[in-house]
Protein backbone atom coordinates (compact mmCIF):
# COMPACT_ATOMS: atom_id res chain seq x y z
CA UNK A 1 -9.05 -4.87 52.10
CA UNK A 2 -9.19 -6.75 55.24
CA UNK A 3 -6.19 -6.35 58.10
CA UNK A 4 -5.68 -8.70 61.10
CA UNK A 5 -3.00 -9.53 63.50
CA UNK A 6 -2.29 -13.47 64.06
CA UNK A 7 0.42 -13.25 66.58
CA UNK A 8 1.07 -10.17 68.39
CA UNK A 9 3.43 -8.53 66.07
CA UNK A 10 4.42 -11.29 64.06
CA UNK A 11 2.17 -11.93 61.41
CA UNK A 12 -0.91 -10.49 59.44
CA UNK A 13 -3.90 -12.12 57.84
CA UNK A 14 -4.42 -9.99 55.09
CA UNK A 15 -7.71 -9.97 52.59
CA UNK A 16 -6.58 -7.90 49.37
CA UNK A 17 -9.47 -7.92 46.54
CA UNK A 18 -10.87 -11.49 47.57
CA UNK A 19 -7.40 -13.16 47.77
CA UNK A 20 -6.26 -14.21 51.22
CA UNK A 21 -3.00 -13.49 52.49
CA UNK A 22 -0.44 -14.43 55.39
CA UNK A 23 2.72 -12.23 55.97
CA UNK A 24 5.03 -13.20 58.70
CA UNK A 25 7.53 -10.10 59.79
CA UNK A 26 11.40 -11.24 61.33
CA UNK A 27 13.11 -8.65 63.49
CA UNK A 28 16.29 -7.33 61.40
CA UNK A 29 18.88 -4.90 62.08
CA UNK A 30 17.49 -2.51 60.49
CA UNK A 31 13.84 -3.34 60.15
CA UNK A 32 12.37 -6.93 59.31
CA UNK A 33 12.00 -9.04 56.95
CA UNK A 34 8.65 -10.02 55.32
CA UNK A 35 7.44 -12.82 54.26
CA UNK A 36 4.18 -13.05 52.14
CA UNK A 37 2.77 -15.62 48.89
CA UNK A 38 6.02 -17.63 49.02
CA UNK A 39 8.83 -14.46 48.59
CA UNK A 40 10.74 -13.13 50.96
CA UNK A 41 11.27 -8.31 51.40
CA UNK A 42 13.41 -6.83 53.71
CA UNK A 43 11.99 -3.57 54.54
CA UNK A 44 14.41 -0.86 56.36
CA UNK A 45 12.57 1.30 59.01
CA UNK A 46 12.61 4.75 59.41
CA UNK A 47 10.04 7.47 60.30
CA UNK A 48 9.16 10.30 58.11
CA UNK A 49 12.10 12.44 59.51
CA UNK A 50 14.73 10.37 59.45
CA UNK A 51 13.54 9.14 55.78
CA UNK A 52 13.90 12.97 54.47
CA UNK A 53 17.18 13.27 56.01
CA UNK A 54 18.28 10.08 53.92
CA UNK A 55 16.74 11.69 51.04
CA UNK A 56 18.66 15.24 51.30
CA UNK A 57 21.51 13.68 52.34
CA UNK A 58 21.64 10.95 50.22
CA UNK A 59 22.42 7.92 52.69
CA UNK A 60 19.85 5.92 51.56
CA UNK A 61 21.37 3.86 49.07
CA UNK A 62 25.18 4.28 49.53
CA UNK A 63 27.69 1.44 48.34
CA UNK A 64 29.48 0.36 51.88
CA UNK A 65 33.02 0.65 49.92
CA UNK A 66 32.41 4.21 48.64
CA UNK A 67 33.76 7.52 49.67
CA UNK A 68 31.24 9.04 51.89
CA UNK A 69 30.45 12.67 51.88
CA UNK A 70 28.06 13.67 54.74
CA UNK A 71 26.44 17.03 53.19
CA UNK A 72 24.27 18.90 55.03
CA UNK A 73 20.82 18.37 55.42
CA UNK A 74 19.20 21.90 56.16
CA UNK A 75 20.61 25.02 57.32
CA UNK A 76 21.58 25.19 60.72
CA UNK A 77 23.97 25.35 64.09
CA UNK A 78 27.08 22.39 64.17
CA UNK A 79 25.94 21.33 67.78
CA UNK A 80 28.16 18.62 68.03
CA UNK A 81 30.78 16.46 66.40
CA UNK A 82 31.02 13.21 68.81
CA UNK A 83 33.80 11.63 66.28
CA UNK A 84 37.45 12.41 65.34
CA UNK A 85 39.42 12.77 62.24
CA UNK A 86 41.39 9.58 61.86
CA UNK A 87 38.07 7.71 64.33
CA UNK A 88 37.15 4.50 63.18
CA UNK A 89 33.12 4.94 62.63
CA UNK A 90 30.55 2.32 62.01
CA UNK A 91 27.38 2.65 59.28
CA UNK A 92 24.43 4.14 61.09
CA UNK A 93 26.71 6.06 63.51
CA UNK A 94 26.20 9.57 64.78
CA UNK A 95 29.23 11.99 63.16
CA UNK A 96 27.18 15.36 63.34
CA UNK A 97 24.07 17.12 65.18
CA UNK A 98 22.56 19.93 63.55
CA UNK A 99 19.95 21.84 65.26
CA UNK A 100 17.26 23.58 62.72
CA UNK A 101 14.37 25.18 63.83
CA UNK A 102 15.02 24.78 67.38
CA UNK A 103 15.19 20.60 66.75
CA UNK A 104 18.51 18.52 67.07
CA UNK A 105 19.16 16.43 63.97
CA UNK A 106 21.36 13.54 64.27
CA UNK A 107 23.37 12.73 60.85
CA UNK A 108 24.63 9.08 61.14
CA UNK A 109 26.93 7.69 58.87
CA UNK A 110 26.27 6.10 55.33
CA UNK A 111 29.32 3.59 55.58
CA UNK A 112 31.93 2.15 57.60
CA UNK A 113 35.19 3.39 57.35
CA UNK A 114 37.52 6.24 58.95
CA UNK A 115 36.80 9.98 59.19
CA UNK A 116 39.02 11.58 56.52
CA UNK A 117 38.01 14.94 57.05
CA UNK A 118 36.06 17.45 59.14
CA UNK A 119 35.10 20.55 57.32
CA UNK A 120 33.37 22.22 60.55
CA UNK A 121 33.05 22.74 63.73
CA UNK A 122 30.49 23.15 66.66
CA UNK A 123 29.23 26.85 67.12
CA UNK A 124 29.13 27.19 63.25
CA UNK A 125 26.24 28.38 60.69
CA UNK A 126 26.01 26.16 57.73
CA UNK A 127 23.44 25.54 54.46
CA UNK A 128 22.03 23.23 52.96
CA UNK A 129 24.10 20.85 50.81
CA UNK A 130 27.16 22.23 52.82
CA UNK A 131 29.96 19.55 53.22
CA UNK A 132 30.29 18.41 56.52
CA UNK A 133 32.79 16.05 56.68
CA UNK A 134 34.16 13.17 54.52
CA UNK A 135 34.65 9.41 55.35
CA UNK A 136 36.88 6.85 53.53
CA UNK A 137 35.11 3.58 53.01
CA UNK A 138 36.62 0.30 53.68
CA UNK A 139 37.88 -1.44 50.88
């Protein structure tokens, strides 16, 4: 295999068994989008931390009109809880930090929607899988 930028950061030449390849990459919210042999892949972003988080947690692949139930990821130390019951709260927001072996992790919403319910509170031990707080999606 054969790897080479074209444009700084905007496309690849790629050589994959013999077979040339061009993949262009847009900016997206979340990531880009690629575009390589004539089809189009949006690919979402995230380093290896924030992937496992989404993993434990399960905000990977949440419907946006679902009930969401932020659980948490580790145990850990409720370090802070920037939103309100009742708050308005956008998908990707911060709700909760949880510090776990001496790190801050930021939990960020799975949906948009309204806090429903916060089941904790700063200065507070919790475990893993614990439920943090609950969110009800828009309709």
């Amino acid at each position: 295999m054969d790897f080479k930028w074209i444009r700084v950061r905007e496309a690849v030449s790629l050589i994959i068994d013999g077979v040339a390849f061009t993949a262009e990459f847009i900016p997206s919210e979340n990531g880009c989008q690629v575009h390589i042999g004539g089809r189009s892949f949006d690919v979402n972003i995230a380093d290896e931390r924030t992937d496992a988080i989404n993993r434990i947690v399960g905000t990977g692949n949440v419907k946006l009109d679902s009930v969401g139930e932020i659980k948490a990821p580790m145990p850990g130390l409720i370090v802070k809880i920037p939103i309100n019951e009742g708050d308005r709260i956008t998908r990707g927001q911060a709700v909760i930090v949880v510090e776990a072996m001496k790190m801050e992790n930021e939990i960020k919403s799975p949906i948009d929607g309204a806090v429903k319910k916060i089941l904790v509170e700063p200065g507070k031990v919790v475990d893993k899988g614990q439920l943090l707080l609950v969110i009800a999606g828009e309709a």
